[in-house]
Protein backbone atom coordinates (compact mmCIF):
# COMPACT_ATOMS: atom_id res chain seq x y z
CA UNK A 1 0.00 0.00 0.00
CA UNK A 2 1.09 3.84 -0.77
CA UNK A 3 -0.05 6.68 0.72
CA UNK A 4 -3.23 8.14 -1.46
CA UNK A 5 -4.36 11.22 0.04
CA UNK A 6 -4.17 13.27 -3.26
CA UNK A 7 -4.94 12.45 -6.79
CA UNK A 8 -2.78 10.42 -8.58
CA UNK A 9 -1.84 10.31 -12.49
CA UNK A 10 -2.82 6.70 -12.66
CA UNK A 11 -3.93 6.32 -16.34
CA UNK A 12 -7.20 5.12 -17.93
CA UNK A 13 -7.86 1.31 -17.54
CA UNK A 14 -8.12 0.78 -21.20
CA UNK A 15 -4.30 1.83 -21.60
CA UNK A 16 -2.53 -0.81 -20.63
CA UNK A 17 0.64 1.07 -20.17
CA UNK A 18 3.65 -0.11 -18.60
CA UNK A 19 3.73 2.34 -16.18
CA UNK A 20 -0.08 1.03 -15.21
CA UNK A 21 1.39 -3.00 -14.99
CA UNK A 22 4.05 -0.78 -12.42
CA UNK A 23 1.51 0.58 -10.62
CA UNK A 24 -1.01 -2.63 -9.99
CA UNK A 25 2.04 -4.11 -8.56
CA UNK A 26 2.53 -1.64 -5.70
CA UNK A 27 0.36 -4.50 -3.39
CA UNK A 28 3.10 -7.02 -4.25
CA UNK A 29 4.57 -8.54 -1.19
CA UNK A 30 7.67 -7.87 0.68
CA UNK A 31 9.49 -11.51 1.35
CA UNK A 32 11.04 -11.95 4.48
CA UNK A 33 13.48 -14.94 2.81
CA UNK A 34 16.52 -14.55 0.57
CA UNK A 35 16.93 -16.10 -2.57
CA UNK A 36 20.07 -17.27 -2.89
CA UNK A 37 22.76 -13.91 -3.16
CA UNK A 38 19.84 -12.16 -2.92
CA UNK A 39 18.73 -12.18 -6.04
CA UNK A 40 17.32 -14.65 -8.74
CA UNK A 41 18.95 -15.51 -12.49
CA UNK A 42 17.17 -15.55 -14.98
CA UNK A 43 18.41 -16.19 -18.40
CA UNK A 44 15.05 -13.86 -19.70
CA UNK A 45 15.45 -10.18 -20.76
CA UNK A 46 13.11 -7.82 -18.60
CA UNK A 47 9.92 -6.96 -20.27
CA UNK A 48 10.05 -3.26 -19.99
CA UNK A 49 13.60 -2.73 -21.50
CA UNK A 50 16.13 -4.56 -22.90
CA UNK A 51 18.42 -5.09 -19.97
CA UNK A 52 18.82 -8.57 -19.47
CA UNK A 53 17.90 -8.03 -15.70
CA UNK A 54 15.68 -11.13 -13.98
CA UNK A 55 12.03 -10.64 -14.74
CA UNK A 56 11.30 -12.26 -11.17
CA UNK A 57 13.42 -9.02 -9.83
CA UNK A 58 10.96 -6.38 -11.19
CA UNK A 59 7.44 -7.50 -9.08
CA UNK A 60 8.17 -4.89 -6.55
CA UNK A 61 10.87 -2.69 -8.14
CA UNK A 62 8.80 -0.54 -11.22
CA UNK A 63 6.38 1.16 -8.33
CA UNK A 64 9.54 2.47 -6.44
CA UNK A 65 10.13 4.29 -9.00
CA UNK A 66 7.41 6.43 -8.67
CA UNK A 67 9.50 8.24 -5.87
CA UNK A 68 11.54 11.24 -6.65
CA UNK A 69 15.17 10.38 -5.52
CA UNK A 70 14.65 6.76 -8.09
CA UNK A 71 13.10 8.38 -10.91
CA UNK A 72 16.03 11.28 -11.45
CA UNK A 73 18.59 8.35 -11.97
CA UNK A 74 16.21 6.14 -14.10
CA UNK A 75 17.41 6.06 -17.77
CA UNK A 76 16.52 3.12 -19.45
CA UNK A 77 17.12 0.66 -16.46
CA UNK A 78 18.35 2.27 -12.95
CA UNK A 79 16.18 -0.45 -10.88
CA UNK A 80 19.59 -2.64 -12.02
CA UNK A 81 21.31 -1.38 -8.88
CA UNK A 82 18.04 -2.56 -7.02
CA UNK A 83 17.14 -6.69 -5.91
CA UNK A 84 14.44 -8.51 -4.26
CA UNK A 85 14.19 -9.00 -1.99
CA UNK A 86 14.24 -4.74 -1.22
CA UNK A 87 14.49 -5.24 2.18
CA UNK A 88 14.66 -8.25 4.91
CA UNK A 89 15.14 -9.47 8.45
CA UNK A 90 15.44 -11.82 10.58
CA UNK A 91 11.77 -13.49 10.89
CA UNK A 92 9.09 -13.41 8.65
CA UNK A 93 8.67 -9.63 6.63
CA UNK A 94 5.42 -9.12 5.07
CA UNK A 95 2.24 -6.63 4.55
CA UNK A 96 4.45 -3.69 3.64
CA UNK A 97 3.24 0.36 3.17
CA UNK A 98 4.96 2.96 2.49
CA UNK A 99 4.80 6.70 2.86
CA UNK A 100 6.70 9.67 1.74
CA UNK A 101 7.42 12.03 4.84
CA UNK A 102 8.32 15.66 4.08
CA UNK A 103 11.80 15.52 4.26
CA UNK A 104 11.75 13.33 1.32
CA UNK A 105 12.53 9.64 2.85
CA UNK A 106 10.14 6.94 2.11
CA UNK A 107 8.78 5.37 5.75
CA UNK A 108 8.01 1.65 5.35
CA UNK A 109 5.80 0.26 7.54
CA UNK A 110 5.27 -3.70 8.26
CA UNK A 111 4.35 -6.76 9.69
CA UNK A 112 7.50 -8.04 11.69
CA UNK A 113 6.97 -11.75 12.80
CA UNK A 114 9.88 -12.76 15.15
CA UNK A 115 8.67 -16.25 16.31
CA UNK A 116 8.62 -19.50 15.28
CA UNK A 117 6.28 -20.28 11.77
CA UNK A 118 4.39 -22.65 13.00
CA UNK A 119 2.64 -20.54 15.74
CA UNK A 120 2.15 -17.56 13.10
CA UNK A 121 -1.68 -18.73 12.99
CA UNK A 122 -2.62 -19.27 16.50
CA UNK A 123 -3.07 -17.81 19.61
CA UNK A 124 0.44 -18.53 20.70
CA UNK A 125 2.02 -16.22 17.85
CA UNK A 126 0.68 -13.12 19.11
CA UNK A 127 3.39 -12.66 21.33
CA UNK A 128 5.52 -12.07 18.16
CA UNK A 129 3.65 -10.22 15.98
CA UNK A 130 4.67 -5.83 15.81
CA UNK A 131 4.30 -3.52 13.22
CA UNK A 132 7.28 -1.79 12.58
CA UNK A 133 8.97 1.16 10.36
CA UNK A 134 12.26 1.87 8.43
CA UNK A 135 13.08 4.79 6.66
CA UNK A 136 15.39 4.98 3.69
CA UNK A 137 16.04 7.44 0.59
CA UNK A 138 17.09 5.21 -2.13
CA UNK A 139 16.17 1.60 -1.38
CA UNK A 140 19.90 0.58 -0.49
CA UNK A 141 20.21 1.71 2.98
CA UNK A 142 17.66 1.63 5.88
CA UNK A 143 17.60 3.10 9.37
CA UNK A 144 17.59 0.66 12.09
CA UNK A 145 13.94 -0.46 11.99
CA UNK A 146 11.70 0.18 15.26
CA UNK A 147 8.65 -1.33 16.40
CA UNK A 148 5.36 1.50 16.60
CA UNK A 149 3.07 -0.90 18.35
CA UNK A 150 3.63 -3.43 20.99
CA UNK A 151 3.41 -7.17 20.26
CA UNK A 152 -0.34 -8.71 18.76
CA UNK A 153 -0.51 -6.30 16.13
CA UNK A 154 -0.80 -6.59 12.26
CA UNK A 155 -1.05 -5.56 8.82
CA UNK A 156 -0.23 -1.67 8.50
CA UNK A 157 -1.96 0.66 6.40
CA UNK A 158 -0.09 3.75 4.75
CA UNK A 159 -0.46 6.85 7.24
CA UNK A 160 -2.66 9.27 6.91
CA UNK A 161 -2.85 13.11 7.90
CA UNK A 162 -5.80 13.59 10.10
CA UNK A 163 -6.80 16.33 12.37
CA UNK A 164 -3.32 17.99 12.06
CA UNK A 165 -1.36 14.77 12.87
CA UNK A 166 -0.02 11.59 11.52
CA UNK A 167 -2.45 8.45 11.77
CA UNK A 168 -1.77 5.06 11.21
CA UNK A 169 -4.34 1.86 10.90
CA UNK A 170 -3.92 -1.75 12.11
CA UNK A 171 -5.16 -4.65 12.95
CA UNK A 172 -5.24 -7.13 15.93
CA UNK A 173 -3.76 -10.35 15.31
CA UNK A 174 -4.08 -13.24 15.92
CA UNK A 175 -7.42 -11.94 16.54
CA UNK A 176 -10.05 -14.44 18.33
CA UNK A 177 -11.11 -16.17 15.13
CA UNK A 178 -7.43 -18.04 15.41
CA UNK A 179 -7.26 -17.77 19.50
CA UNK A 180 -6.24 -14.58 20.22
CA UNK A 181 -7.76 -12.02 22.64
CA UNK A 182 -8.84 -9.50 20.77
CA UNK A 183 -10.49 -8.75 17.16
CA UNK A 184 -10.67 -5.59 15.36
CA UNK A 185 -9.17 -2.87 13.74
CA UNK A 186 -6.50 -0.29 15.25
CA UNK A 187 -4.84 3.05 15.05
CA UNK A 188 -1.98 5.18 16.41
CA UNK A 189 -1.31 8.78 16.52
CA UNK A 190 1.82 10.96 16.16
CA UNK A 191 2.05 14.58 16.22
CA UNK A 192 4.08 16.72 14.12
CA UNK A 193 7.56 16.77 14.97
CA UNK A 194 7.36 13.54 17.23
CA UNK A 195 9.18 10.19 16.42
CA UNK A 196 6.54 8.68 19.08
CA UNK A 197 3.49 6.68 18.48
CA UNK A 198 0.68 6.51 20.70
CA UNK A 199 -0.77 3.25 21.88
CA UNK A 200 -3.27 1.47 19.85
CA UNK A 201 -6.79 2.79 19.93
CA UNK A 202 -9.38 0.59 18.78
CA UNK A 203 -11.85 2.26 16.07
CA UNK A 204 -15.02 1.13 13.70
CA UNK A 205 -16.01 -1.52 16.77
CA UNK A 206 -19.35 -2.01 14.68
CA UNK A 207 -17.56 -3.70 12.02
CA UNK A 208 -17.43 -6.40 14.31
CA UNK A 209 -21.07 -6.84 14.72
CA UNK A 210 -22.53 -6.27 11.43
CA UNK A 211 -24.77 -8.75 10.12
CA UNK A 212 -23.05 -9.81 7.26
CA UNK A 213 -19.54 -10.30 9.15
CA UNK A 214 -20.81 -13.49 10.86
CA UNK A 215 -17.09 -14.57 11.17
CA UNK A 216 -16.53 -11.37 14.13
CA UNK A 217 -13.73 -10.10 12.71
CA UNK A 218 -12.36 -7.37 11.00
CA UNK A 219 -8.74 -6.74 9.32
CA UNK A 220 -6.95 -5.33 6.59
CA UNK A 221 -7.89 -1.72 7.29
CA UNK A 222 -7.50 1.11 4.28
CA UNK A 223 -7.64 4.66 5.17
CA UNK A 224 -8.66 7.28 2.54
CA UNK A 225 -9.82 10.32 2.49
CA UNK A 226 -12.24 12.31 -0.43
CA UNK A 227 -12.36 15.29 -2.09
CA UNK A 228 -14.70 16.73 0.87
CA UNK A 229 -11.70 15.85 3.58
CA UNK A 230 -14.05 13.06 5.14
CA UNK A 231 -12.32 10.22 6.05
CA UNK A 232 -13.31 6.78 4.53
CA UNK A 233 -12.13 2.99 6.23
CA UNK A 234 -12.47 0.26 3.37
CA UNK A 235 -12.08 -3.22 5.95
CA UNK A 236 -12.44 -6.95 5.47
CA UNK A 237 -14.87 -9.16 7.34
CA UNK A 238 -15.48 -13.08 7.24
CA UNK A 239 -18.32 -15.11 7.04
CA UNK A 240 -19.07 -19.51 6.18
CA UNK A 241 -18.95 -19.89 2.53
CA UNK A 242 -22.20 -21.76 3.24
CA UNK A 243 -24.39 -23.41 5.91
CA UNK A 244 -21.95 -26.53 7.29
CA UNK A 245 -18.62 -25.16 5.45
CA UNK A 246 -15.89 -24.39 7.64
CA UNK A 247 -14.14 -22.77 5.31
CA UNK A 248 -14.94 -19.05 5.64
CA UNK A 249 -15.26 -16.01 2.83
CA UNK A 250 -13.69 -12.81 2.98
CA UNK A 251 -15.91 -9.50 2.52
CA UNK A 252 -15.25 -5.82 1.91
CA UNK A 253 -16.76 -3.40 4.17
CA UNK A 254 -16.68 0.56 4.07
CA UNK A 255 -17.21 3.11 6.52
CA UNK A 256 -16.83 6.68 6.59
CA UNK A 257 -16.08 9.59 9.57
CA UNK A 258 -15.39 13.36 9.75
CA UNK A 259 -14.87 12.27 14.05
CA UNK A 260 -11.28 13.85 14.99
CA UNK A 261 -11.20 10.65 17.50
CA UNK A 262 -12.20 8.11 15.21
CA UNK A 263 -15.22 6.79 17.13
CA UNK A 264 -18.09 7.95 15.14
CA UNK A 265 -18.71 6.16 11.72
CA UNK A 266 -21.61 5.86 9.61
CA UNK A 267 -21.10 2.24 7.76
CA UNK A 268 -22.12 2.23 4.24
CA UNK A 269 -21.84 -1.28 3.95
CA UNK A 270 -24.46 -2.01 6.94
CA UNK A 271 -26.73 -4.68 5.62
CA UNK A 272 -24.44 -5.68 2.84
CA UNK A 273 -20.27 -6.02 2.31
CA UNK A 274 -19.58 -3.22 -0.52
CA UNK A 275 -18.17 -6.45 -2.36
CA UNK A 276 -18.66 -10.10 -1.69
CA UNK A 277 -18.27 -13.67 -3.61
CA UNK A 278 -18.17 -13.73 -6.60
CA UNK A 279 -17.83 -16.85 -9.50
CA UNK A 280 -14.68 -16.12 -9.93
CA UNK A 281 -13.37 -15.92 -5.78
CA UNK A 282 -16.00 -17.90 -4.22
CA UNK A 283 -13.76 -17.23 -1.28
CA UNK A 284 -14.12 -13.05 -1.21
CA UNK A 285 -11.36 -10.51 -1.21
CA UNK A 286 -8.52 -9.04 1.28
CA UNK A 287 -5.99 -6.74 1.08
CA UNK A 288 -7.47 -3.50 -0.50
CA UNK A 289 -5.34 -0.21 -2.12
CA UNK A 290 -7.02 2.90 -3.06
CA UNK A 291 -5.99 5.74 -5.96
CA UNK A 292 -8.12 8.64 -6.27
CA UNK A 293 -7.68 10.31 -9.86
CA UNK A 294 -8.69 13.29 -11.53
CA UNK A 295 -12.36 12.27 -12.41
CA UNK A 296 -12.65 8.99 -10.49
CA UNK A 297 -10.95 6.64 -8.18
CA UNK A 298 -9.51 3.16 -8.68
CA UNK A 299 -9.85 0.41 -6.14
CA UNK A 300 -7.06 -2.62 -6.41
CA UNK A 301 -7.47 -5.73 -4.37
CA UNK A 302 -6.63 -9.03 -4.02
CA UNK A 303 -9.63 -11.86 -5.15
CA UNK A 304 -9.74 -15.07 -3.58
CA UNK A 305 -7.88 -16.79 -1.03
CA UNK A 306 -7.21 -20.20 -2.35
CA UNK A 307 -6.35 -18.50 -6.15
CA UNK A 308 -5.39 -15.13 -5.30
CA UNK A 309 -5.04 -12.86 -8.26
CA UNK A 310 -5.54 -9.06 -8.67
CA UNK A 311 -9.44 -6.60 -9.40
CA UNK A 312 -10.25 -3.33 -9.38
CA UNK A 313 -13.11 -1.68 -9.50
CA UNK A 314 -13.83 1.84 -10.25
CA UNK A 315 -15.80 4.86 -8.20
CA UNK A 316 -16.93 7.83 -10.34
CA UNK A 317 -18.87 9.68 -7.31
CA UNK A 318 -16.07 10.08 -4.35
CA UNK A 319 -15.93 6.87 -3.11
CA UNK A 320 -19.65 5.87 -2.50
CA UNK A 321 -20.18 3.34 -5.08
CA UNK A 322 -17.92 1.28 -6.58
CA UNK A 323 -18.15 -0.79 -9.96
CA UNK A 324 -16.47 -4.15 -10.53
CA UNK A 325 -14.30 -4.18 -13.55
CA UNK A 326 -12.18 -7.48 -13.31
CA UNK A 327 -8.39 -7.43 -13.49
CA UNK A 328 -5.70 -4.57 -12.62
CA UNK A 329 -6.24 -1.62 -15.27
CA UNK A 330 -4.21 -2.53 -18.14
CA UNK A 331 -3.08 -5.88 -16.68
CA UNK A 332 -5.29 -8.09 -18.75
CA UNK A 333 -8.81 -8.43 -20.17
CA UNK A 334 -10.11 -10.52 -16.81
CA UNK A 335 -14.16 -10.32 -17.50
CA UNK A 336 -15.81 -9.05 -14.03
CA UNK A 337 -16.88 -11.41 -12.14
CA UNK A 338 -20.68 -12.82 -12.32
């Protein structure tokens, strides 16, 4: 996830650009394992030059590009000087977001798992679980990373300015649908000029309780906010997949708030998740990104659990509704689902 508070330049789903096939991939994830000399071979020429760089090395690297201090040194192929993995450590790396501070520096935010992978599923992981931050200017070099929440927390959104401060959203995890002791979304605050974050808040407690979200949980927040400065939450429930099926369903929910505390929401998605099932991810969706553009706003997210593969769907009136369109904008002629 990248920050999205202002219009982006993201073009027109019926271009399928390269820079668009960049952009889509800006949800990859970040893998906390080396390849071997961290990097892969590949005897293939990249696709977007004619460098014979590994293809396999260019899912994450085309969207850092985007930021200033990459772009002035990117000729045909300046992403050479750049592997996957971008950045590691010790444990398991993953749900990665980054924001661009004002001093130029890209913050990445993450999900730091420092405990034994067996127990990242169950109650006894939570002890493990932080979301933590790095900052770095070119990719290369990091600061030594710190942890912004303590342990039993998960899945970082991009921060957000709100109410003349920086917020950031979360989730609690394992949450009690794997054992844990608490379900539900998160946030910290820190004011301008601080390095500190506050302790987690919860916020949007409804979610948990709406009558769709059988499953009682809620993860995978996405904060955004619209061309009237209210502040919209896009979050994932779960539900059965059907009456006697164990195996649950992922749903999108959205709320929205103008509440400088964040605990006053209207839910838009009440009765109903804002997207469900569908034929083509009978198993829902997770793991949502948001771009506003000039005339509209684009939605990216990731469809089904056991064959995960990337939608997007499109909003034309400032976030309220949202319509379907099948694969990434320019990746592909998916059909939308039925």
């Amino acid at each position: 996830k990248f920050e999205s508070s202002t219009p982006t330049s993201l073009p027109h789903p019926a271009s399928p650009s390269h820079a668009a096939r960049a952009r889509t991939r800006r949800s990859a994830k970040v893998s906390g394992q080396k390849s071997q000399g961290g990097r892969r071979s590949s005897s293939k020429s990249c696709r977007c030059c004619s460098c014979r760089t590994s293809a396999m090395q260019h899912v994450l690297l085309p969207a850092l590009l985007s930021f200033p201090s990459l772009r002035r040194n990117s000729s045909s192929c300046a992403k050479r000087s750049l592997f996957n993995p971008v950045f590691s450590l010790p444990g398991r790396v993953r749900d990665p977001a980054v924001r661009l501070n004002e001093a130029g520096e890209a913050e990445l935010f993450f999900t730091h798992f420092r405990g034994n992978p067996a127990a990242m599923f169950t109650s006894a992981g939570a002890k493990d679980y932080y979301v933590s931050r790095v900052v770095t200017r070119d990719w290369q070099t990091f600061s030594e990373p710190s942890d912004i929440t303590p342990p039993g927390f998960a899945s970082p959104d991009a921060p957000i300015r709100w109410d003349n401060a920086t917020i950031i959203a979360f989730q609690a995890y394992p949450d009690k649908s794997l054992g844990g002791k608490s379900s539900g979304l998160f946030f910290s605050r820190r004011d301008d000029g601080s390095e500190i974050w506050s302790e987690p808040r919860p916020f949007l407690r409804e979610a948990l309780t709406l009558p769709w979200n059988t499953g009682g949980r809620a993860i995978d927040p996405t904060l955004v906010l619209d061309s009237e400065g209210r502040l919209h939450c896009f979050f994932v429930g779960s539900t059965k997949r059907q009456r006697g099926d164990r195996r649950r369903a992922n749903l999108l929910g959205q709320a929205v708030s103008t509440d400088p505390d964040l605990q006053r929401w209207e839910v838009l998605s009440r009765e109903a998740p804002l997207i469900g099932t569908s034929s083509r991810a009978p198993d829902g969706v997770e793991n949502v990104a948001v771009f506003r553009r000039r005339s509209d706003a684009v939605m990216i997210y990731s469809e089904g659990l056991k064959s995960q593969h990337l939608a997007h769907a499109v909003s034309k009136d400032d976030l309220i509704s949202w319509q379907r369109r099948g694969g990434p904008p320019g990746g592909g002629a998916t059909p939308p689902p039925r």
